[in-house]
N, C-alpha and C. Protein backbone atom coordinates (compact mmCIF):
# COMPACT_ATOMS: atom_id res chain seq x y z
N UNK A 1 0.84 -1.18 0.00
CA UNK A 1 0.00 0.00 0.00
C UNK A 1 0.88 1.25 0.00
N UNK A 2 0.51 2.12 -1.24
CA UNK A 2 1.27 3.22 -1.11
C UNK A 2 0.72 4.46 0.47
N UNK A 3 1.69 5.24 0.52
CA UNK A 3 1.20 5.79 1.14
C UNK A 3 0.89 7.19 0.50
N UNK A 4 -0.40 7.90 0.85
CA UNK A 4 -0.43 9.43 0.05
C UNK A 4 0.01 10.35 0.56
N UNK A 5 0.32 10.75 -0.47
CA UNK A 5 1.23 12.34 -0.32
C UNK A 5 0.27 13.32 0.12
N UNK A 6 -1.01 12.91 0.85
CA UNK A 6 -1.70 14.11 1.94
C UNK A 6 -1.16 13.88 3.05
N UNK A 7 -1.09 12.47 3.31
CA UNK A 7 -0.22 11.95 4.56
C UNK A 7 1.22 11.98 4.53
N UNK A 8 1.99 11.66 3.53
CA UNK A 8 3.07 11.70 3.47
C UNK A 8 4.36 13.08 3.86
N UNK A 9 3.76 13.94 2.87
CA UNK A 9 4.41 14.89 3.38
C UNK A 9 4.09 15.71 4.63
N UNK A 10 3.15 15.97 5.32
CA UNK A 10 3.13 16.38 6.84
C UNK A 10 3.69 15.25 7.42
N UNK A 11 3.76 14.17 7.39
CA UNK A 11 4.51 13.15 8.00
C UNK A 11 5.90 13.16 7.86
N UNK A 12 6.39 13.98 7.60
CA UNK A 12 8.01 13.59 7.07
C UNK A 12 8.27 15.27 7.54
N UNK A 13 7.20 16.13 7.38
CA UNK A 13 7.87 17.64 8.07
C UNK A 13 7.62 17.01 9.31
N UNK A 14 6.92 16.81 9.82
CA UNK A 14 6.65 16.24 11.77
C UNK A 14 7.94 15.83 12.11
N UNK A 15 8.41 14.60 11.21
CA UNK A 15 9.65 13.89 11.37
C UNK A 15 11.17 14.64 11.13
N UNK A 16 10.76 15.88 10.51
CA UNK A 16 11.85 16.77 10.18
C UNK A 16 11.97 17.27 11.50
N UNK A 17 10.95 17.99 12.11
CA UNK A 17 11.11 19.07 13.05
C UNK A 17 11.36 18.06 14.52
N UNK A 18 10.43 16.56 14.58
CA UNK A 18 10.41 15.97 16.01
C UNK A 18 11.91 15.22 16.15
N UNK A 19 12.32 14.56 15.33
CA UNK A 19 13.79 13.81 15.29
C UNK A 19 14.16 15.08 16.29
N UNK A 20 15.21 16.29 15.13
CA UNK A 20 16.08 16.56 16.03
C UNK A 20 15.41 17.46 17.22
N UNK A 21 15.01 17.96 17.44
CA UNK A 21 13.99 18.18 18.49
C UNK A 21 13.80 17.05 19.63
N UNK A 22 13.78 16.39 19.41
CA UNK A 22 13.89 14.94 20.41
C UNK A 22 15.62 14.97 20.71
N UNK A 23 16.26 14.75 20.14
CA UNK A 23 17.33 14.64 20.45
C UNK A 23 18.74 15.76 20.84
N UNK A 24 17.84 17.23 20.41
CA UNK A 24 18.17 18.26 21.44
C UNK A 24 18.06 17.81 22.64
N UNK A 25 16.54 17.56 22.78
CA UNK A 25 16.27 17.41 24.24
C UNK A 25 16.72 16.50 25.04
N UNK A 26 17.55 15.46 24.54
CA UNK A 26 17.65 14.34 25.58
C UNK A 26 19.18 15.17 25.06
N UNK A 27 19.92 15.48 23.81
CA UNK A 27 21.38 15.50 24.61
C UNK A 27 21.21 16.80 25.51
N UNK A 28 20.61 18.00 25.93
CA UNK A 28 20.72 19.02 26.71
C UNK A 28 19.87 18.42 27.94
N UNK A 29 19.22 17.65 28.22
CA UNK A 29 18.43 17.76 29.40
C UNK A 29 18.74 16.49 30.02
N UNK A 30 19.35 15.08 29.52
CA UNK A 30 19.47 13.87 30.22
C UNK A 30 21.06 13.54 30.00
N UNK A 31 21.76 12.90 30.82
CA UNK A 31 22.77 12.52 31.19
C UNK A 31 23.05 11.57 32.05
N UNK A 32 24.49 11.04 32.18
CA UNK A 32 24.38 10.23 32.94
C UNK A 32 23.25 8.86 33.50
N UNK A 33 22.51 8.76 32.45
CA UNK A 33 21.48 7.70 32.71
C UNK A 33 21.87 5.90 32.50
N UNK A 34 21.62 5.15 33.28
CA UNK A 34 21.95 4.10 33.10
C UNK A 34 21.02 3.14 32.18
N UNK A 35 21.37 3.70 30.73
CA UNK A 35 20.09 2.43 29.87
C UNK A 35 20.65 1.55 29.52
N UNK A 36 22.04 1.03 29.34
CA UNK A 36 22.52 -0.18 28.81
C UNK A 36 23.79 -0.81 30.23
N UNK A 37 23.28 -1.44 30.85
CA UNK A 37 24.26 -1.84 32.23
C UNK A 37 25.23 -2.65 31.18
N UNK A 38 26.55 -1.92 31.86
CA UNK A 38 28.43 -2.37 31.48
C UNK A 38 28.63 -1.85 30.03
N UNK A 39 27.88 -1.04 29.85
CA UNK A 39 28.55 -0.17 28.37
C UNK A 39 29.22 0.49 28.97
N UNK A 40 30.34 0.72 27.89
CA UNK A 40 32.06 1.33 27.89
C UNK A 40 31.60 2.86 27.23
N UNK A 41 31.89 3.71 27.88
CA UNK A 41 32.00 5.01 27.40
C UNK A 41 32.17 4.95 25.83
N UNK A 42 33.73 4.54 25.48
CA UNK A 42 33.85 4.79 23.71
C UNK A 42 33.20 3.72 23.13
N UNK A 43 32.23 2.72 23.23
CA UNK A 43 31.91 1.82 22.93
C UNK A 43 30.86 2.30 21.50
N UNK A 44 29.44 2.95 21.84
CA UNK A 44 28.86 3.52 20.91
C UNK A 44 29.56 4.36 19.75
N UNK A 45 30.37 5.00 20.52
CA UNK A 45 31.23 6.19 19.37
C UNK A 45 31.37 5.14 18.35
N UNK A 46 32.28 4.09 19.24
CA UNK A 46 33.28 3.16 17.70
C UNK A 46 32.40 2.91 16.76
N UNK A 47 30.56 2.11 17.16
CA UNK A 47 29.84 1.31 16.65
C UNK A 47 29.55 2.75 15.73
N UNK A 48 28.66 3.49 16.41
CA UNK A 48 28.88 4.69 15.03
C UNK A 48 29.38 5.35 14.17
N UNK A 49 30.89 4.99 14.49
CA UNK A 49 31.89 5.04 13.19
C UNK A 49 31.76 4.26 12.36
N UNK A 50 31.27 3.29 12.75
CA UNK A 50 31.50 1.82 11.96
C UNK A 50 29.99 1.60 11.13
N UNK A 51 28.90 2.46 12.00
CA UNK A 51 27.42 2.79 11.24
C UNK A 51 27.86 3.75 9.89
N UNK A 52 28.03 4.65 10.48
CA UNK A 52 28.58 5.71 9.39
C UNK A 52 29.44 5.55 8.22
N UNK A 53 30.47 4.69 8.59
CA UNK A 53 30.94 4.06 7.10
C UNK A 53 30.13 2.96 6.41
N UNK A 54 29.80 2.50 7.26
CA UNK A 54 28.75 1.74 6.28
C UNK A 54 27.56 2.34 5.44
N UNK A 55 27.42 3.40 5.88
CA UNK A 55 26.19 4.50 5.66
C UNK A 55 26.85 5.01 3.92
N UNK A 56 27.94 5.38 4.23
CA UNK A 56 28.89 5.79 2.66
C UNK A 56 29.19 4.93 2.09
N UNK A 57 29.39 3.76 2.35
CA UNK A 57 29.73 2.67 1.25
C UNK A 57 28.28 2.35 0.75
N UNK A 58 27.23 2.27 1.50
CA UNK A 58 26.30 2.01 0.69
C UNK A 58 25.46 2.78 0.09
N UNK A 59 25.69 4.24 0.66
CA UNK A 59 25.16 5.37 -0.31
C UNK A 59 25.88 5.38 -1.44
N UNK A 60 27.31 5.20 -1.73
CA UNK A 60 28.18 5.42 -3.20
C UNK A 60 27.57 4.27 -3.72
N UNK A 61 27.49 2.84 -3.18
CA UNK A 61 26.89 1.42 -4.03
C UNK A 61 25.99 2.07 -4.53
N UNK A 62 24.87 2.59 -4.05
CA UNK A 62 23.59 2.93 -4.60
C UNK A 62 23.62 3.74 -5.58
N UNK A 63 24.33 4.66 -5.46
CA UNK A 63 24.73 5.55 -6.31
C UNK A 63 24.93 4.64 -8.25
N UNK A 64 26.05 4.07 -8.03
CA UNK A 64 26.52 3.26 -8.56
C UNK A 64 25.37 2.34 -9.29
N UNK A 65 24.46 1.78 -8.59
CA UNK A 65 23.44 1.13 -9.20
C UNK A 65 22.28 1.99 -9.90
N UNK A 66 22.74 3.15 -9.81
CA UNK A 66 21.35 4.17 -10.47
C UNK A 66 22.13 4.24 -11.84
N UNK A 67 23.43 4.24 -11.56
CA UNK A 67 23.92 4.72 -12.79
C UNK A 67 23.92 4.06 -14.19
N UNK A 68 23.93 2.59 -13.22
CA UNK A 68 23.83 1.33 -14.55
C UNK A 68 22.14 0.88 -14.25
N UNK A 69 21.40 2.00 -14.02
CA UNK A 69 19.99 1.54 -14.13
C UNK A 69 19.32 0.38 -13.60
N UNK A 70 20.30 0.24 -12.38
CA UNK A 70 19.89 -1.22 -11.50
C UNK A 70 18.74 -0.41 -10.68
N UNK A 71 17.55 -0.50 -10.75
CA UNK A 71 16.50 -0.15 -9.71
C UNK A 71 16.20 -0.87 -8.48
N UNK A 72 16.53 -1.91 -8.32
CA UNK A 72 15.78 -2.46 -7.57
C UNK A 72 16.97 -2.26 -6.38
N UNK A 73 18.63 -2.63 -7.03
CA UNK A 73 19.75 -3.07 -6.26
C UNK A 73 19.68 -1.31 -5.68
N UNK A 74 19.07 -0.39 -6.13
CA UNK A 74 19.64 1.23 -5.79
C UNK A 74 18.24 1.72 -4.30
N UNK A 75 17.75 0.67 -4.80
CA UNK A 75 16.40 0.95 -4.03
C UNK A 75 16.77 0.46 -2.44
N UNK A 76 17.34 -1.14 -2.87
CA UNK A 76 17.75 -1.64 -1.70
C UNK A 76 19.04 -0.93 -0.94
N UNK A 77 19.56 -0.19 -1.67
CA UNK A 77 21.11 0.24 -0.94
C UNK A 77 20.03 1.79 0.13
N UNK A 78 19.35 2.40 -1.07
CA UNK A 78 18.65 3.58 -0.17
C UNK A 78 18.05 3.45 0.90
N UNK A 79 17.10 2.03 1.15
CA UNK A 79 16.70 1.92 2.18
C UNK A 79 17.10 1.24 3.63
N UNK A 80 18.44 0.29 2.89
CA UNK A 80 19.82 0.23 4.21
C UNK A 80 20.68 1.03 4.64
N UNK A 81 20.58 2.29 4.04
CA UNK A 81 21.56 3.70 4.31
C UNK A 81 20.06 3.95 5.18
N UNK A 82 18.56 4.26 4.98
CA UNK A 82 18.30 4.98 5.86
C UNK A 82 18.00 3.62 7.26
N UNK A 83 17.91 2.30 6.89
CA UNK A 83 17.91 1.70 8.26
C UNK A 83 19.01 1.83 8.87
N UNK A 84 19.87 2.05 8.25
CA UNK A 84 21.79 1.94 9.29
C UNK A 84 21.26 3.59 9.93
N UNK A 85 20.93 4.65 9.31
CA UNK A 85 21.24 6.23 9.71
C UNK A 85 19.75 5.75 11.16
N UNK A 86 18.77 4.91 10.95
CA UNK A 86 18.37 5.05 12.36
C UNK A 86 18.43 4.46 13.22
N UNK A 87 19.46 3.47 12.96
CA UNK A 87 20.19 2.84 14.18
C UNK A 87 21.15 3.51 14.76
N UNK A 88 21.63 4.47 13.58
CA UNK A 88 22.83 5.53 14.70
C UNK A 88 21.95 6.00 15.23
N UNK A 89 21.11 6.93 14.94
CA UNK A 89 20.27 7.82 15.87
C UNK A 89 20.03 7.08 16.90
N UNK A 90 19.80 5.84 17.18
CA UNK A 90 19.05 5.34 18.61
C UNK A 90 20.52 5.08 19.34
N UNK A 91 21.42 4.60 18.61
CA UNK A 91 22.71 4.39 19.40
C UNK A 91 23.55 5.60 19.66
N UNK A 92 23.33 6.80 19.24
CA UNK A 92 23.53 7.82 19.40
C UNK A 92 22.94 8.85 20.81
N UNK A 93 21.83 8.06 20.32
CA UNK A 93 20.86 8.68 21.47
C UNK A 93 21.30 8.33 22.90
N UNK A 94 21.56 7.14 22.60
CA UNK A 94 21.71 5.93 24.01
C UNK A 94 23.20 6.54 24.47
N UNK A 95 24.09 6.72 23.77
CA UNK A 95 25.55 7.29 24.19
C UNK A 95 25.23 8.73 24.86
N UNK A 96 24.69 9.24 23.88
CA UNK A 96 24.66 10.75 24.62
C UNK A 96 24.18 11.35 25.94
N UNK A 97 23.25 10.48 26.42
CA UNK A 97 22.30 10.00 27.72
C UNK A 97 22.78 9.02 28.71
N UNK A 98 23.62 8.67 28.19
CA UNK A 98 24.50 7.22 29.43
C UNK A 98 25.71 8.20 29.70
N UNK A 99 26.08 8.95 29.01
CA UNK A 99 27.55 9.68 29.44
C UNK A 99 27.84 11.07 28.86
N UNK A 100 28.37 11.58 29.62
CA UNK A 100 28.73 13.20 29.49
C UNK A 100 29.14 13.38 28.11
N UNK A 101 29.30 14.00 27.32
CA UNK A 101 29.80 14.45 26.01
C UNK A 101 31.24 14.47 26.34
N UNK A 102 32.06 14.05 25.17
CA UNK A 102 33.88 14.08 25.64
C UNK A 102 33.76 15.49 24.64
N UNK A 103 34.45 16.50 25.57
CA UNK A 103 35.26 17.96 24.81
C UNK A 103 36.50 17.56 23.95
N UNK A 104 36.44 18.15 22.85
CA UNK A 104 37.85 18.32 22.65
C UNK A 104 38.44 19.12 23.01
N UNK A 105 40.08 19.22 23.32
CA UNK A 105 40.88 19.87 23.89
C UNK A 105 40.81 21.00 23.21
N UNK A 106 40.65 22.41 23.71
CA UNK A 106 40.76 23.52 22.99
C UNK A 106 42.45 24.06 23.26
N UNK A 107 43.10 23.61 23.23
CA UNK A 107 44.67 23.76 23.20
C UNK A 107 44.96 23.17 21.97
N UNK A 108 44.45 22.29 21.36
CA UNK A 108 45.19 21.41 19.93
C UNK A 108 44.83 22.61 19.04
N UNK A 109 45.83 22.62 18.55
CA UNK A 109 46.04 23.26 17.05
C UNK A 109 44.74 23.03 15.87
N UNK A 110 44.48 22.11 16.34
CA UNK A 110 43.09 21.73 15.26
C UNK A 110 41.51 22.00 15.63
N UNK A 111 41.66 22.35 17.10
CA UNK A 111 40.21 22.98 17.79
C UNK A 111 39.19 23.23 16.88
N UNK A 112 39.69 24.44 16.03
CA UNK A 112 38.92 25.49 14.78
C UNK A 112 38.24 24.39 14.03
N UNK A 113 38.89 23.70 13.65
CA UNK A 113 38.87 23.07 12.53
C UNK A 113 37.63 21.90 12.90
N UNK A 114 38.18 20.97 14.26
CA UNK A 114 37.27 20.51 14.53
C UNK A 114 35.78 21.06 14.92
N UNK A 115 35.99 22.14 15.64
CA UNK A 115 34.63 23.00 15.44
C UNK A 115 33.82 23.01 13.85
N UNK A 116 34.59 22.96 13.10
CA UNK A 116 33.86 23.75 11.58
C UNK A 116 33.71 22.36 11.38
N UNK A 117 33.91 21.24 11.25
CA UNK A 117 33.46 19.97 10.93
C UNK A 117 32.31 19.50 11.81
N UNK A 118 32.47 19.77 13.05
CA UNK A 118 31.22 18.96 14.22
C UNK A 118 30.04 20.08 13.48
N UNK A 119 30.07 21.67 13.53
CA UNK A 119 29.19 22.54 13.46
C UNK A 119 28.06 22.18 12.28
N UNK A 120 29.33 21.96 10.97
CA UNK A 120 28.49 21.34 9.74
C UNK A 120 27.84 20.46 9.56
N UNK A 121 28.50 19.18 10.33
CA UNK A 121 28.24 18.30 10.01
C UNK A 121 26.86 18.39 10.88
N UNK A 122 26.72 19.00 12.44
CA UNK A 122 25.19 19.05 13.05
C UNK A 122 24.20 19.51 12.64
N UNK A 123 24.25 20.88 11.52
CA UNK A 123 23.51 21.36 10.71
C UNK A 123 23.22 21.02 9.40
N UNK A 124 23.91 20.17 8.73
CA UNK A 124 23.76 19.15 7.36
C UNK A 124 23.20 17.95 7.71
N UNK A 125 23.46 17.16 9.18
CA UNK A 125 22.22 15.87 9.89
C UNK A 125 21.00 16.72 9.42
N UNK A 126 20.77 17.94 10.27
CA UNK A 126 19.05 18.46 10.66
C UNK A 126 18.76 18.06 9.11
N UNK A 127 19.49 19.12 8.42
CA UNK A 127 18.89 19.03 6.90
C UNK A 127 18.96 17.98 6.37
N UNK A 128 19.61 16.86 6.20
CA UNK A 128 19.26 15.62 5.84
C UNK A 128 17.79 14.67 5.87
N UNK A 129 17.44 14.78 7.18
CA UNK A 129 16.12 13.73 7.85
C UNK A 129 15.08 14.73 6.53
N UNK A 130 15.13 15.87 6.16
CA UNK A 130 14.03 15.89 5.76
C UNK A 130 14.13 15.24 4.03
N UNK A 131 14.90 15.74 3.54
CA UNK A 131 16.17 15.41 2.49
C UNK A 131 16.03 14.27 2.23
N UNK A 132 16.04 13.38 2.79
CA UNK A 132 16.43 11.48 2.94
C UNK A 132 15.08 11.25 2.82
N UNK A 133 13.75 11.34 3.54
CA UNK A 133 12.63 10.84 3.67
C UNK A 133 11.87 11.40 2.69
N UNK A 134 12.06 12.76 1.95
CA UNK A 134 11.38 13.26 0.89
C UNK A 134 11.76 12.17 -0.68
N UNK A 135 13.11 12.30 -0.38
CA UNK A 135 13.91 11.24 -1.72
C UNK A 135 13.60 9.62 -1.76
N UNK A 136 13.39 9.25 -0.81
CA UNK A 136 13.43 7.96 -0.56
C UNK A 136 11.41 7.69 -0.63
N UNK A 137 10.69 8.61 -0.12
CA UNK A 137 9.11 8.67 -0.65
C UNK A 137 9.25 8.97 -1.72
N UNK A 138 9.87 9.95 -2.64
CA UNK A 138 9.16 10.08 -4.42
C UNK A 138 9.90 8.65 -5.39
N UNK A 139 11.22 8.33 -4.84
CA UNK A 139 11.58 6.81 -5.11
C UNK A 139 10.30 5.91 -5.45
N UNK A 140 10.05 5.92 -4.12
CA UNK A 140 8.99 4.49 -3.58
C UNK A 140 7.41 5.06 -4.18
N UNK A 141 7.31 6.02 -4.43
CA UNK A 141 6.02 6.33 -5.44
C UNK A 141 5.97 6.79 -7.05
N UNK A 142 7.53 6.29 -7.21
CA UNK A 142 7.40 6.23 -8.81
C UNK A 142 7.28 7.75 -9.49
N UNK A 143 7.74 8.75 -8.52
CA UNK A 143 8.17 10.14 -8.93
C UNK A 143 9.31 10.49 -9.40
N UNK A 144 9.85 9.99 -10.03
CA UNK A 144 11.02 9.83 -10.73
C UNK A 144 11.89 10.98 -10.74
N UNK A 145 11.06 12.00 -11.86
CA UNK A 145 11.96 12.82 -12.42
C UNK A 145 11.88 14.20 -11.08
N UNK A 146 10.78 14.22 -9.91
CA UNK A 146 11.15 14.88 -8.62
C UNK A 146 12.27 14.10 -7.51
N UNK A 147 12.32 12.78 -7.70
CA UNK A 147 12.73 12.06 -6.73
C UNK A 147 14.19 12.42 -7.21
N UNK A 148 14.74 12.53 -8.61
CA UNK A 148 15.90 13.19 -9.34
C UNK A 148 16.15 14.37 -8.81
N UNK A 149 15.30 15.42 -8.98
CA UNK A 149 15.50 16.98 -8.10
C UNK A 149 16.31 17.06 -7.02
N UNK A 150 15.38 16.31 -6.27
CA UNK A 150 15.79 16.23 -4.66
C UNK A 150 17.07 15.21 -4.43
N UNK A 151 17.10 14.37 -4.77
CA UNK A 151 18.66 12.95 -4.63
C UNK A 151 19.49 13.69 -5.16
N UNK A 152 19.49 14.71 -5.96
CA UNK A 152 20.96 15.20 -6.37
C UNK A 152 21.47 16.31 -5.22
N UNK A 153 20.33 16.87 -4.62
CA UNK A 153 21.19 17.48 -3.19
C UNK A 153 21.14 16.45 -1.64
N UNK A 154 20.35 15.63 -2.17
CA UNK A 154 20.32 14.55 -0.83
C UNK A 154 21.81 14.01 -0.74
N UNK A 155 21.94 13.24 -1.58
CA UNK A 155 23.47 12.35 -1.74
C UNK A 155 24.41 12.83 -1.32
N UNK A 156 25.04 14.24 -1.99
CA UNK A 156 26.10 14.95 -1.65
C UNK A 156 26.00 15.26 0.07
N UNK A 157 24.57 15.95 0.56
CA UNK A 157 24.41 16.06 2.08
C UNK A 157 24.67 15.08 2.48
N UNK A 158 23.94 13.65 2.40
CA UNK A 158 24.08 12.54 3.18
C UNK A 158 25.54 11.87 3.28
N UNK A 159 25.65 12.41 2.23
CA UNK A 159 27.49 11.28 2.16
C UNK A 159 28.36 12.47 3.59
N UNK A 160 27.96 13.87 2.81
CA UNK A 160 29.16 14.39 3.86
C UNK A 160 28.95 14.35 5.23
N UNK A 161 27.39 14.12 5.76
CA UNK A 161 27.09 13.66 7.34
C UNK A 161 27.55 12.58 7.51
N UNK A 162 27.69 11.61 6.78
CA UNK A 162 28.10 10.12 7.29
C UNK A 162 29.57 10.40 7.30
N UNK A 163 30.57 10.90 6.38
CA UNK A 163 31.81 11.00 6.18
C UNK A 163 32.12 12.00 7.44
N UNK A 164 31.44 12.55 7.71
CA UNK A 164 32.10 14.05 8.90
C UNK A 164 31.72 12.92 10.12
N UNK A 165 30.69 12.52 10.04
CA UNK A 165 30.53 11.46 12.00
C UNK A 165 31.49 10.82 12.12
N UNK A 166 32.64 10.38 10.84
CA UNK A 166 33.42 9.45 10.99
C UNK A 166 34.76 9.93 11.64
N UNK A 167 34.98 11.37 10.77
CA UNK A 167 35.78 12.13 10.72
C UNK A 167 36.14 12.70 12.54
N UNK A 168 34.96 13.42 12.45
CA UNK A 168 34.62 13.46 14.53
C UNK A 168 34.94 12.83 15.04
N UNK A 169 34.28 11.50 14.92
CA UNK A 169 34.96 10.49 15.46
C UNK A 169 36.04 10.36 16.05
N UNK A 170 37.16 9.72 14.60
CA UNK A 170 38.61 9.86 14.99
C UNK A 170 39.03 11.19 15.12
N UNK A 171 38.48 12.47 15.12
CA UNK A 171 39.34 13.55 15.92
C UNK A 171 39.42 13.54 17.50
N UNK A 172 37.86 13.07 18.05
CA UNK A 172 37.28 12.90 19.32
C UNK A 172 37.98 11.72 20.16
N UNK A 173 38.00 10.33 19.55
CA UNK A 173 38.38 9.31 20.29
C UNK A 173 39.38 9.34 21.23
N UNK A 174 40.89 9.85 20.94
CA UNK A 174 41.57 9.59 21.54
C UNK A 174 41.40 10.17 23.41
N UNK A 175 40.11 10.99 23.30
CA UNK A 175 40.01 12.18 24.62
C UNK A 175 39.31 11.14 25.23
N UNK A 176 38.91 9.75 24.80
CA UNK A 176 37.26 9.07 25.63
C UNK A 176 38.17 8.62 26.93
């Protein structure tokens, strides 16, 4: 059953605005909570490095399969890039709420830098969720030449959020 685009799109702005909105709120207002007993501080980070590259290898596959007009194989890569991107979010969620945020050292020479990568990369996520769920609905309803519009600024966003979480990552780790 398709779903309609009376429902669809207020469903996907809701999901634009409640995601990060939800997850303001739990990383500014909850901490320190015990939801997974004997998780390791850097434990989530790693697994979300390891989400996140998988997130780019299978956004470029997909890529790749549009190009040689594989539909079905491009369909399946789009919709394991967005099941992997909401398993980070929940494992994301779960890290950010079990333990304090690690700072980076504002003495390293690279502070700036890491700032301008975390900053982008938090404001290219927001814009993604709406981005990803608009592209991935005109896909799945056979809107082709809109679902084209929109995937040509989705991809480039989505790759560089998955590539920058990774990036954070290994700038962040060594402080856990």
């Amino acid at each position: 059953m398709k779903l309609k685009e009376s429902i669809a799109i207020p469903l996907i702005i809701v999901l634009s605005v409640l995601i990060p909105a939800v997850v303001a709120l739990l990383l500014f207002g909850l901490e320190n909570l015990s939801i997974v007993d004997g998780l390791q501080k850097g434990t989530l980070p790693e697994l979300n490095a390891i989400i996140n590259s998988t997130v780019t290898a299978v956004l470029l596959l997909g890529f790749a399969f549009i190009l040689r007009r594989q539909i079905a194989a491009h369909r399946a890569c789009m919709l394991t890039a967005l099941a992997l991107s909401v398993l980070f979010l929940l494992s994301y969620v779960v890290q950010h709420a079990q333990f304090e945020s690690t700072p980076y050292p504002k003495s390293l020479p690279t502070y700036s830098l890491y700032l301008f990568i975390l900053f982008s990369h938090i404001v290219l996520a927001v814009a993604v969720v709406p981005l990803a769920l608009l592209s991935i609905y005109r896909g799945a309803t056979q809107q082709y030449a809109s679902h084209r519009r929109i995937a040509r600024w989705t991809l480039p966003i989505w790759l560089y959020v998955s590539i920058t979480g990774v990036v954070v990552y290994l700038m962040i780790s060594p402080y856990y």
